[in-house]
PDB file of N, CA and C in Angstrom:
ATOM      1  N   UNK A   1      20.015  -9.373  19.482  1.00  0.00           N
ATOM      2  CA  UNK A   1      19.762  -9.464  18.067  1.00  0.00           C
ATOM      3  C   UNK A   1      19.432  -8.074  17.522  1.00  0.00           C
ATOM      4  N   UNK A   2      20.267  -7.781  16.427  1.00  0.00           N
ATOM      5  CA  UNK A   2      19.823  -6.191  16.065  1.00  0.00           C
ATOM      6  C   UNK A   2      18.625  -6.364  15.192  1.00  0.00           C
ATOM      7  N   UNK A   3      17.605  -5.391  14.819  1.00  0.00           N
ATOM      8  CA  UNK A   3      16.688  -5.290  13.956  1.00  0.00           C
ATOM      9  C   UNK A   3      17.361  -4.548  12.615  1.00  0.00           C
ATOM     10  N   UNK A   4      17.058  -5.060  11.964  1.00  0.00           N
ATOM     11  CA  UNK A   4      17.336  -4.355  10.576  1.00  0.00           C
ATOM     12  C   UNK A   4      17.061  -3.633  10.120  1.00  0.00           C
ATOM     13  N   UNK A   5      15.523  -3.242  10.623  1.00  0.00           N
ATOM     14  CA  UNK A   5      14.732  -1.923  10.191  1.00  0.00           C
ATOM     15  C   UNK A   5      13.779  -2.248  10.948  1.00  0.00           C
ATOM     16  N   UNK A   6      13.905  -0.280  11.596  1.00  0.00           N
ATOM     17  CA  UNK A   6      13.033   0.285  12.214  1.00  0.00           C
ATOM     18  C   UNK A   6      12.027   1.460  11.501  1.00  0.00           C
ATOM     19  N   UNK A   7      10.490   0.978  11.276  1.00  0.00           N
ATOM     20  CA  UNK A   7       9.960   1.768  10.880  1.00  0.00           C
ATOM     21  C   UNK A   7       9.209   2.352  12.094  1.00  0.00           C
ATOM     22  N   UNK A   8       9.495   3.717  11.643  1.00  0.00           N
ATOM     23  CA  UNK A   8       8.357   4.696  12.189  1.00  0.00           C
ATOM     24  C   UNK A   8       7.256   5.207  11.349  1.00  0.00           C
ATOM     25  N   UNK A   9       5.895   4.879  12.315  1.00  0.00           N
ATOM     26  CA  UNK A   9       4.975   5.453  11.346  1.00  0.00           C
ATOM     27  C   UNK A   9       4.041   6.455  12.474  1.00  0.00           C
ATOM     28  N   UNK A  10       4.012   7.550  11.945  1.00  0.00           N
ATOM     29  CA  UNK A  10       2.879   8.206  12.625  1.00  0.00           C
ATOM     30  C   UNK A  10       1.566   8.612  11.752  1.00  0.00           C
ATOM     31  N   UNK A  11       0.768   8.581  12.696  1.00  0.00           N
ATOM     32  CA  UNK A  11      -0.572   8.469  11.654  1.00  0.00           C
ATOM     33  C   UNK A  11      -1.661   9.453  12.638  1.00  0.00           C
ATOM     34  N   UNK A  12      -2.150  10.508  12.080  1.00  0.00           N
ATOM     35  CA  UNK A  12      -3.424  11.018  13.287  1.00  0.00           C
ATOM     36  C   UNK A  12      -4.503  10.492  13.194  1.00  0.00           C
ATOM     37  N   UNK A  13      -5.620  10.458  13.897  1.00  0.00           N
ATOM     38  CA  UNK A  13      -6.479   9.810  14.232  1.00  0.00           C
ATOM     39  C   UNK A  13      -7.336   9.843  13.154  1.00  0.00           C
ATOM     40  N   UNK A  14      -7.570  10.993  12.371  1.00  0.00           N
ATOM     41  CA  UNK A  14      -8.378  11.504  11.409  1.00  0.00           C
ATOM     42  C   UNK A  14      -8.075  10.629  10.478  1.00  0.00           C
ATOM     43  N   UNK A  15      -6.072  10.581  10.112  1.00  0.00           N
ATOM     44  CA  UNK A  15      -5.704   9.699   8.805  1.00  0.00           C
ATOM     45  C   UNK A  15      -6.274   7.867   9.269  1.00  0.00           C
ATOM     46  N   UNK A  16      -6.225   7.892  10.223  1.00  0.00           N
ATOM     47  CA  UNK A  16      -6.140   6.525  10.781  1.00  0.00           C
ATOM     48  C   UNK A  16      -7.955   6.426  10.349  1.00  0.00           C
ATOM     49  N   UNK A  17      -8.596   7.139  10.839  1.00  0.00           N
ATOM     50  CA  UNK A  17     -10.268   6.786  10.611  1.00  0.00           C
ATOM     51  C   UNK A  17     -10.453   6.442   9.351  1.00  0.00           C
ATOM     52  N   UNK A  18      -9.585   7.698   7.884  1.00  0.00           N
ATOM     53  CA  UNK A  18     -10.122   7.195   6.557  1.00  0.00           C
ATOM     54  C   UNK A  18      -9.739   6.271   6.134  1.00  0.00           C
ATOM     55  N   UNK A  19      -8.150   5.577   6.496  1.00  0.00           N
ATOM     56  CA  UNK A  19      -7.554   4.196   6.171  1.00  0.00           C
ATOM     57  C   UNK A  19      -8.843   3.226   6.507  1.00  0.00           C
ATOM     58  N   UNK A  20      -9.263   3.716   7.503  1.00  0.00           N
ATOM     59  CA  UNK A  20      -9.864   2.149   8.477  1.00  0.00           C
ATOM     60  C   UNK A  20     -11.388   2.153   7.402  1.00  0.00           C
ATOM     61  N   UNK A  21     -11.835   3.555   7.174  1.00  0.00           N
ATOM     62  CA  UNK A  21     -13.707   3.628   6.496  1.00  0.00           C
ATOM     63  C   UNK A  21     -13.461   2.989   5.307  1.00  0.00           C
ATOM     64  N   UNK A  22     -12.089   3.051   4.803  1.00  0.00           N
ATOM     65  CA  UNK A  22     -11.813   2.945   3.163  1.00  0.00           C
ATOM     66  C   UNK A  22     -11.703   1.668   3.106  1.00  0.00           C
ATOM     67  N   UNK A  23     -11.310   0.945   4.012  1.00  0.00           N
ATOM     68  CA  UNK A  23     -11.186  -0.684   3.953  1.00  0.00           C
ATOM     69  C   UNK A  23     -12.337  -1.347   4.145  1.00  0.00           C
ATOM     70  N   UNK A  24     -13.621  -0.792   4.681  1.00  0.00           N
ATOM     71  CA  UNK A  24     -14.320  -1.375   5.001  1.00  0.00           C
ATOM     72  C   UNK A  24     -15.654  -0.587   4.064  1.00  0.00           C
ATOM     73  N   UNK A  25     -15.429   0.228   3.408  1.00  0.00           N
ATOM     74  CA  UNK A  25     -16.778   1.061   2.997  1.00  0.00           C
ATOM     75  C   UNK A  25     -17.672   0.306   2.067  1.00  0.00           C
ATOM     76  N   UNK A  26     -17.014  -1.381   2.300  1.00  0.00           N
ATOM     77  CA  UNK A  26     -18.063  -1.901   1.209  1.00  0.00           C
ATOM     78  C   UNK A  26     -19.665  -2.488   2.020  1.00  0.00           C
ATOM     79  N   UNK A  27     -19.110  -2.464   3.318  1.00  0.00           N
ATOM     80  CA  UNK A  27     -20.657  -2.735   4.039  1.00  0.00           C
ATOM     81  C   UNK A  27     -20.890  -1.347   5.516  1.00  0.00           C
ATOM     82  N   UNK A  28     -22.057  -1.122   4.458  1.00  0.00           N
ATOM     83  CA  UNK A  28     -22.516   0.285   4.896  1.00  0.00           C
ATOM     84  C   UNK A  28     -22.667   0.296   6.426  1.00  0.00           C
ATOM     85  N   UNK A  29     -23.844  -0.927   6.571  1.00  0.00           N
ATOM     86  CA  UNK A  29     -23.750  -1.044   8.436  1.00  0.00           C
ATOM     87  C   UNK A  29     -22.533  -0.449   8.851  1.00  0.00           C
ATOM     88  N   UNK A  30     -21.693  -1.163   8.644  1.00  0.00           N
ATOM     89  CA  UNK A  30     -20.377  -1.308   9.141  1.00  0.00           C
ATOM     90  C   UNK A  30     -19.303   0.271   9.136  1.00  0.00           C
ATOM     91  N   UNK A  31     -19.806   0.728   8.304  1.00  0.00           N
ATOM     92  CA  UNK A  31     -19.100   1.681   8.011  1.00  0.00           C
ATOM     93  C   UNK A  31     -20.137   2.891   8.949  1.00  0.00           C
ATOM     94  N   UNK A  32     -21.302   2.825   8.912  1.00  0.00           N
ATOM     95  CA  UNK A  32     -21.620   3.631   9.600  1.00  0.00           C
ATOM     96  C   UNK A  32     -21.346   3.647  11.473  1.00  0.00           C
ATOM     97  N   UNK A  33     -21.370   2.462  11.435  1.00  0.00           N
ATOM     98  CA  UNK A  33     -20.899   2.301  12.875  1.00  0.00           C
ATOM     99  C   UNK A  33     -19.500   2.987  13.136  1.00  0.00           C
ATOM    100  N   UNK A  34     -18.529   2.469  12.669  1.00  0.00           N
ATOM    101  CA  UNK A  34     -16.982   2.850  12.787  1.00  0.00           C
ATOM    102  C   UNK A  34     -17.466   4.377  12.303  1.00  0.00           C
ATOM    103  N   UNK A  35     -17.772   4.994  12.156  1.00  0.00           N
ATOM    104  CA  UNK A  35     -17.724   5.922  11.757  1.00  0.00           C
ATOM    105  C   UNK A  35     -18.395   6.831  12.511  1.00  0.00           C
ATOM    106  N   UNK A  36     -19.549   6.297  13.810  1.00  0.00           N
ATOM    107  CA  UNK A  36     -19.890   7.103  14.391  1.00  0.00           C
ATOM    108  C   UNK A  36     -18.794   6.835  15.970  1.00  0.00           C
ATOM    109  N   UNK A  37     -18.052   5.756  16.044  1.00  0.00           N
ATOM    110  CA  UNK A  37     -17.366   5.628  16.566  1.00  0.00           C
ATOM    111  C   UNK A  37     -15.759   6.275  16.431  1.00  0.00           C
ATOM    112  N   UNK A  38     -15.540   6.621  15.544  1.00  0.00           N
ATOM    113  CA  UNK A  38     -14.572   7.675  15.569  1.00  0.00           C
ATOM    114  C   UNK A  38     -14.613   9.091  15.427  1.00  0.00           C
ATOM    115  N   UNK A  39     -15.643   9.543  15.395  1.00  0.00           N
ATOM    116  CA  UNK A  39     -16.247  10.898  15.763  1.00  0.00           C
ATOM    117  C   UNK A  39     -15.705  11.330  17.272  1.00  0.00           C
ATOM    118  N   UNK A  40     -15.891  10.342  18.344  1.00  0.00           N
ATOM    119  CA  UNK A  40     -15.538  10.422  19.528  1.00  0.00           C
ATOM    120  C   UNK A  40     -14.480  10.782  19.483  1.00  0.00           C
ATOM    121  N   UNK A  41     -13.314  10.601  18.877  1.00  0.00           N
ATOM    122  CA  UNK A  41     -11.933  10.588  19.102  1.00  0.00           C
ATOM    123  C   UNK A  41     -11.468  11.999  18.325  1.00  0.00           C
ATOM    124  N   UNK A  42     -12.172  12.339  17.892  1.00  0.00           N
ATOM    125  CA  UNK A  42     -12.173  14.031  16.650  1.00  0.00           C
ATOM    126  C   UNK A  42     -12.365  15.177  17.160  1.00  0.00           C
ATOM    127  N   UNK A  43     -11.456  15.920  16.761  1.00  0.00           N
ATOM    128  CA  UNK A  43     -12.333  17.365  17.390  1.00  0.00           C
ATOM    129  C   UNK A  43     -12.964  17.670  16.006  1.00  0.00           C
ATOM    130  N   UNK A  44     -14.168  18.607  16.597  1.00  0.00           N
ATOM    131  CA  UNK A  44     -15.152  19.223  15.503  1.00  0.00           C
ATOM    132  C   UNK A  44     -14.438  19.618  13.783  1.00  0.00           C
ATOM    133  N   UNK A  45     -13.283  20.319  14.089  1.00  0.00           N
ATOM    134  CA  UNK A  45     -12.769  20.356  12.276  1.00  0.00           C
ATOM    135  C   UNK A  45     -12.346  19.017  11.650  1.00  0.00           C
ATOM    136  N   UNK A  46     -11.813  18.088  12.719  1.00  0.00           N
ATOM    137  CA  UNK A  46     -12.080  16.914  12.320  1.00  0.00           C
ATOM    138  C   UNK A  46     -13.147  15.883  11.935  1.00  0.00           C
ATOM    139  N   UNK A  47     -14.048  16.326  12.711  1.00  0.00           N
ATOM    140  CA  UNK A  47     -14.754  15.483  12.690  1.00  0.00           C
ATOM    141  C   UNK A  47     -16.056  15.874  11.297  1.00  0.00           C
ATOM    142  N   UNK A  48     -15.918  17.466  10.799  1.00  0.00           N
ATOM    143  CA  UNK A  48     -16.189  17.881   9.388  1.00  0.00           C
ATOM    144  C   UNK A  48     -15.369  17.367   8.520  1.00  0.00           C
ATOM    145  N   UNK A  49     -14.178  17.666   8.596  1.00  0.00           N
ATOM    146  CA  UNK A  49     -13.468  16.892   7.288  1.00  0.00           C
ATOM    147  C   UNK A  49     -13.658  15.330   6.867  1.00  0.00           C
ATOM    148  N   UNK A  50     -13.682  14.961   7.866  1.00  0.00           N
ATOM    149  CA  UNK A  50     -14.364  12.947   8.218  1.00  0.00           C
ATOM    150  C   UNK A  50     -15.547  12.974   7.214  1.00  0.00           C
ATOM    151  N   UNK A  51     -16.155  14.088   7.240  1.00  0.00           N
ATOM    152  CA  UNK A  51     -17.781  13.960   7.133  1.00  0.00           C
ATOM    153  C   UNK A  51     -17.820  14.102   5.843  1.00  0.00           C
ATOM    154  N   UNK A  52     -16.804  15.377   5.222  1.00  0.00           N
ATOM    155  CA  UNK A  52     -16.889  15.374   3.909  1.00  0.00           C
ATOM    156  C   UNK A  52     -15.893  15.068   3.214  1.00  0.00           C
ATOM    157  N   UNK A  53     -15.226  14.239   3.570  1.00  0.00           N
ATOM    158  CA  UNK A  53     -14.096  12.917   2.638  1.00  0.00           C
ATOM    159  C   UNK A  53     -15.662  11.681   2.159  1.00  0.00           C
ATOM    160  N   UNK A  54     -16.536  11.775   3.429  1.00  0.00           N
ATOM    161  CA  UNK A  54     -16.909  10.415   2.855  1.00  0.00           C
ATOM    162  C   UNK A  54     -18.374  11.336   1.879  1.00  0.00           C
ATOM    163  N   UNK A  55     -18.216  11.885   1.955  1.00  0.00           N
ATOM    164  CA  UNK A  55     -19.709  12.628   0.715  1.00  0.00           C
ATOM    165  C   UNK A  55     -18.596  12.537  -0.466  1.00  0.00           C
ATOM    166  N   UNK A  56     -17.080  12.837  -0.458  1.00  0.00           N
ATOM    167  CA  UNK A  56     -16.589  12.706  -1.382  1.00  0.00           C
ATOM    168  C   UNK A  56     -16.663  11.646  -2.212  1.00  0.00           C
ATOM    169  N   UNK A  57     -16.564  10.220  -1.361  1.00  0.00           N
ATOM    170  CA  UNK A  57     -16.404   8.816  -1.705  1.00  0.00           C
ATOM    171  C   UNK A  57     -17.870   8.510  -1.682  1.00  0.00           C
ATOM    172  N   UNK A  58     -18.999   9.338  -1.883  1.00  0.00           N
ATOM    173  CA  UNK A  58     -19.956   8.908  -2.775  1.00  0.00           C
ATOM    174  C   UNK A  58     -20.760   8.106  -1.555  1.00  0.00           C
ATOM    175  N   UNK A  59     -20.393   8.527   0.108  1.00  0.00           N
ATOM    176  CA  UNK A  59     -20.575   7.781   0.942  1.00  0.00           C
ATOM    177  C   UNK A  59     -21.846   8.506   1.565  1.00  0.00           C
ATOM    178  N   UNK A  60     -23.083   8.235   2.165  1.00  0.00           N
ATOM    179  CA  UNK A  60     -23.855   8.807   3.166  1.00  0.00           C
ATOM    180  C   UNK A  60     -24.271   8.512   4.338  1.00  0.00           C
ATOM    181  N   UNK A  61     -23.725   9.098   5.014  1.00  0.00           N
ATOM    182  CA  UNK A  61     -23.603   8.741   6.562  1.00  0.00           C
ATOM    183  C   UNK A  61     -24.119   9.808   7.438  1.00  0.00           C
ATOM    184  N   UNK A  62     -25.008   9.067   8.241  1.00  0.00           N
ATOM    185  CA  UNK A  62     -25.773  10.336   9.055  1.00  0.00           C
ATOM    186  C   UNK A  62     -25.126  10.315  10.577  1.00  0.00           C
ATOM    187  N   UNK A  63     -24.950  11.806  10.751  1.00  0.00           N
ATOM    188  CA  UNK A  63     -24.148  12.336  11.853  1.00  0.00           C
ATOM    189  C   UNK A  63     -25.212  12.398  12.801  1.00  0.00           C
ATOM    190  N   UNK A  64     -25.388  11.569  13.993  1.00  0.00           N
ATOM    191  CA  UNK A  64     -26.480  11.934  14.859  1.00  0.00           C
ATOM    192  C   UNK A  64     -25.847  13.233  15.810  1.00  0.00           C
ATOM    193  N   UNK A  65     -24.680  13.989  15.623  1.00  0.00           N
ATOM    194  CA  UNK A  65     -24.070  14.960  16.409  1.00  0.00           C
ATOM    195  C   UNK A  65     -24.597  15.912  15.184  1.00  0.00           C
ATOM    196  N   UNK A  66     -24.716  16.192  14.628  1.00  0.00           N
ATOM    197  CA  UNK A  66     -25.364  17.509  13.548  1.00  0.00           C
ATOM    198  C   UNK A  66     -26.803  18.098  13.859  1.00  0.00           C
TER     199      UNK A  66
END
């Protein structure tokens, strides 16, 4: 059976973290968790830019790595 369409999507980990904080940033618990949980997966310029997308979105989240 052929497929009709093949999507490719690539996504880095960084884009993948703000999709995932942005869906969920309405419960803070929650967001702080996932959020110290994808720190792990970041290197350090990543894991600044993470930090200040969400000060952007009005978000405060404490980095226990700072």
């Amino acid at each position: 059976m052929k497929s009709t369409a093949k999507i490719k999507s690539t996504m880095t980990m960084l884009e993948y973290c703000k999709l995932l904080l942005n869906k969920i940033s309405f419960n803070d618990e929650l967001l702080k968790k996932e959020y110290q949980k994808g720190l792990k997966y970041l290197n350090p310029k990543d894991q600044e830019e993470l930090k200040q997308w969400l000060l952007l979105k009005g978000k405060m989240v404490d980095n226990k790595n700072d």
